[in-house]
C-alpha atoms as a PDB file:
ATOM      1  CA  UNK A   1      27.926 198.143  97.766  1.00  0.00           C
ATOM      2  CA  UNK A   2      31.383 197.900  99.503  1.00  0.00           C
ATOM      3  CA  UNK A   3      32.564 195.007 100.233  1.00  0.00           C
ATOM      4  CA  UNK A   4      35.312 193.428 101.959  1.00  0.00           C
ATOM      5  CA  UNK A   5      37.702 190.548  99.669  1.00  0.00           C
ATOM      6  CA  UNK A   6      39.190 187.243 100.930  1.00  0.00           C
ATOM      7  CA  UNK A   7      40.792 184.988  99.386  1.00  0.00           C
ATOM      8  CA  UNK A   8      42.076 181.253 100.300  1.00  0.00           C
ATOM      9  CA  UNK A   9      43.629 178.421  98.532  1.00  0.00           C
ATOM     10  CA  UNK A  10      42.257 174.900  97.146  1.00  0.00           C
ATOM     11  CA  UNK A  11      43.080 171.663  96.207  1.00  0.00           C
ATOM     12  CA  UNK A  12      44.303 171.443  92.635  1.00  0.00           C
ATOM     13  CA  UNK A  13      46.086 175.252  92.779  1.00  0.00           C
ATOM     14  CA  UNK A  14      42.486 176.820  92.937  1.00  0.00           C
ATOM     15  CA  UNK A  15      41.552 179.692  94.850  1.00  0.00           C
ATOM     16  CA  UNK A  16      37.910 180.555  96.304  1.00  0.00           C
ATOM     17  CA  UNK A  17      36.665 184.216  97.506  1.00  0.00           C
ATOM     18  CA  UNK A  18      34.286 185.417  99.410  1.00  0.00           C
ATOM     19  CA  UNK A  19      32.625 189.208  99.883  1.00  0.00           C
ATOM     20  CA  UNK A  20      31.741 190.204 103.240  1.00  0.00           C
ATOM     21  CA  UNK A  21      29.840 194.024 103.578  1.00  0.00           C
ATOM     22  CA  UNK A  22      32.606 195.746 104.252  1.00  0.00           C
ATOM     23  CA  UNK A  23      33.419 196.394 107.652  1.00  0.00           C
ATOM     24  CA  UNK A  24      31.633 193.617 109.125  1.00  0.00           C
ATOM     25  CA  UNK A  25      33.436 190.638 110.703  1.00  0.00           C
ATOM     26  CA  UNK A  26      34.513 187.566 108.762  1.00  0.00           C
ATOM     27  CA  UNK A  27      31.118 185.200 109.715  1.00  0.00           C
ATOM     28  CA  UNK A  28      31.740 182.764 112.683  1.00  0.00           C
ATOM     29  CA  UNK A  29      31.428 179.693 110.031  1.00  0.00           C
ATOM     30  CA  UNK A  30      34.314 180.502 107.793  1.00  0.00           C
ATOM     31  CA  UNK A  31      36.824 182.010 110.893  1.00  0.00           C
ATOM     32  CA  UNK A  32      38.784 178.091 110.741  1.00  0.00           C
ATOM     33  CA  UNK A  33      39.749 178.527 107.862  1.00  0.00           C
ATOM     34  CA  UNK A  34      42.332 179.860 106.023  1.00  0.00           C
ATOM     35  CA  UNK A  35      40.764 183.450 104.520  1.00  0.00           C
ATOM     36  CA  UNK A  36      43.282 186.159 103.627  1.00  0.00           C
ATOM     37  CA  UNK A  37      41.753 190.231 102.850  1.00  0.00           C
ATOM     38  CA  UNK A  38      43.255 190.996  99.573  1.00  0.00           C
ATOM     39  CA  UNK A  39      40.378 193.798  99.360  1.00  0.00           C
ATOM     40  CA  UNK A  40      39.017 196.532 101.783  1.00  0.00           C
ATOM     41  CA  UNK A  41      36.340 198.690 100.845  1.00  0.00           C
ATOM     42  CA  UNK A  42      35.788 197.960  97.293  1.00  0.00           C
ATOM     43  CA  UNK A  43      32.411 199.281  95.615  1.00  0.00           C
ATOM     44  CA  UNK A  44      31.225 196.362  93.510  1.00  0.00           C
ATOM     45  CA  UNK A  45      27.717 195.364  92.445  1.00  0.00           C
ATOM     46  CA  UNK A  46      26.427 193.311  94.596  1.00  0.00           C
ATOM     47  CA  UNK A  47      23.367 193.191  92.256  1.00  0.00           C
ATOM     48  CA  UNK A  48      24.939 191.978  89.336  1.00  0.00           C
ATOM     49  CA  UNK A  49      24.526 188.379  88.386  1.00  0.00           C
ATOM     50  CA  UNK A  50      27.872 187.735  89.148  1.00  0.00           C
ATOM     51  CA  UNK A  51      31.283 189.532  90.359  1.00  0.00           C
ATOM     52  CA  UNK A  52      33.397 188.401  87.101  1.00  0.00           C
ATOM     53  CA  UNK A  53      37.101 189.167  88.664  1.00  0.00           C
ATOM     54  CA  UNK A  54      35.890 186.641  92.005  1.00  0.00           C
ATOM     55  CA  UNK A  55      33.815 184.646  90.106  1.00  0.00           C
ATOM     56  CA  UNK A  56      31.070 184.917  92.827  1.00  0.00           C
ATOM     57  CA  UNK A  57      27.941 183.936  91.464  1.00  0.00           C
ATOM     58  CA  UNK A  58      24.850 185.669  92.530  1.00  0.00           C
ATOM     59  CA  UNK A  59      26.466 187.958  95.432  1.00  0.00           C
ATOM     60  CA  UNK A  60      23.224 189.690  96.737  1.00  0.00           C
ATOM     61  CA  UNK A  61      21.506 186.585  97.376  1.00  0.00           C
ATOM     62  CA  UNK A  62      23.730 185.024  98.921  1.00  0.00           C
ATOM     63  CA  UNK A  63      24.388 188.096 101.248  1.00  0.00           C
ATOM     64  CA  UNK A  64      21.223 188.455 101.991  1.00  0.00           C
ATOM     65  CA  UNK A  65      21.174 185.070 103.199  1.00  0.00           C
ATOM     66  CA  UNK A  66      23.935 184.177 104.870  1.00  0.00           C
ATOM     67  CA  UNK A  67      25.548 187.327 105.604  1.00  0.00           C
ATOM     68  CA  UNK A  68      28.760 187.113 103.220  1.00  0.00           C
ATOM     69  CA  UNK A  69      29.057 185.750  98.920  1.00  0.00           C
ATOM     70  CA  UNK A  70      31.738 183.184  98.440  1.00  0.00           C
ATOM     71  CA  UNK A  71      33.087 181.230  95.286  1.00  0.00           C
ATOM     72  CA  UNK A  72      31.103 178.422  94.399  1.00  0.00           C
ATOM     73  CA  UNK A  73      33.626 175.105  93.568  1.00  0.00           C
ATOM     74  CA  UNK A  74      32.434 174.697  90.408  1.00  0.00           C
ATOM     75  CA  UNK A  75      33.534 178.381  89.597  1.00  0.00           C
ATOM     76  CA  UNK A  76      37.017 178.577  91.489  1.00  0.00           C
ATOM     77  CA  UNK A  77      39.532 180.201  89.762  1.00  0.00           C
ATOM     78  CA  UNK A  78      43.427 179.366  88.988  1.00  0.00           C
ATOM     79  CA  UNK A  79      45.696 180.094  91.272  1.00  0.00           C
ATOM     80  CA  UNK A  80      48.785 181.620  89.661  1.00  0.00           C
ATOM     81  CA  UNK A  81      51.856 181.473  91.400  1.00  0.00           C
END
């Protein structure tokens, strides 16, 4: 599947992601905050049991559910500067 890539910062120097289909807006929920693409159009499996480099857990459930697959906080990765 393609999928677009943001990225934003958290507390502690962590950073979250989330996968939106590519081509399809940023959902209303998430348009706040602070998302920047660092990705367009990237084929990825949204099947797999989790997109490793993101560390999104479980990506085409949680399309399929709410539209777009973001970082869980327990799984947020190091920023590095």
């Amino acid at each position: 599947m393609k999928l677009d890539i943001y990225r934003r910062p958290e507390p502690q120097h962590k950073l979250s992601f989330m996968a939106v289909p590519a081509g399809q807006m940023v959902p209303q929920e998430v348009t706040n905050v602070d998302w920047r693409v660092v990705a367009n159009n990237l084929e990825l499996d949204a099947e797999s049991a989790c997109i490793t480099e993101y560390q999104i857990q479980h990506p085409g459930r949680q399309i399929r559910e709410k539209g777009y697959a973001i970082t869980s906080v327990l799984h947020q990765l190091e920023a590095s500067d």
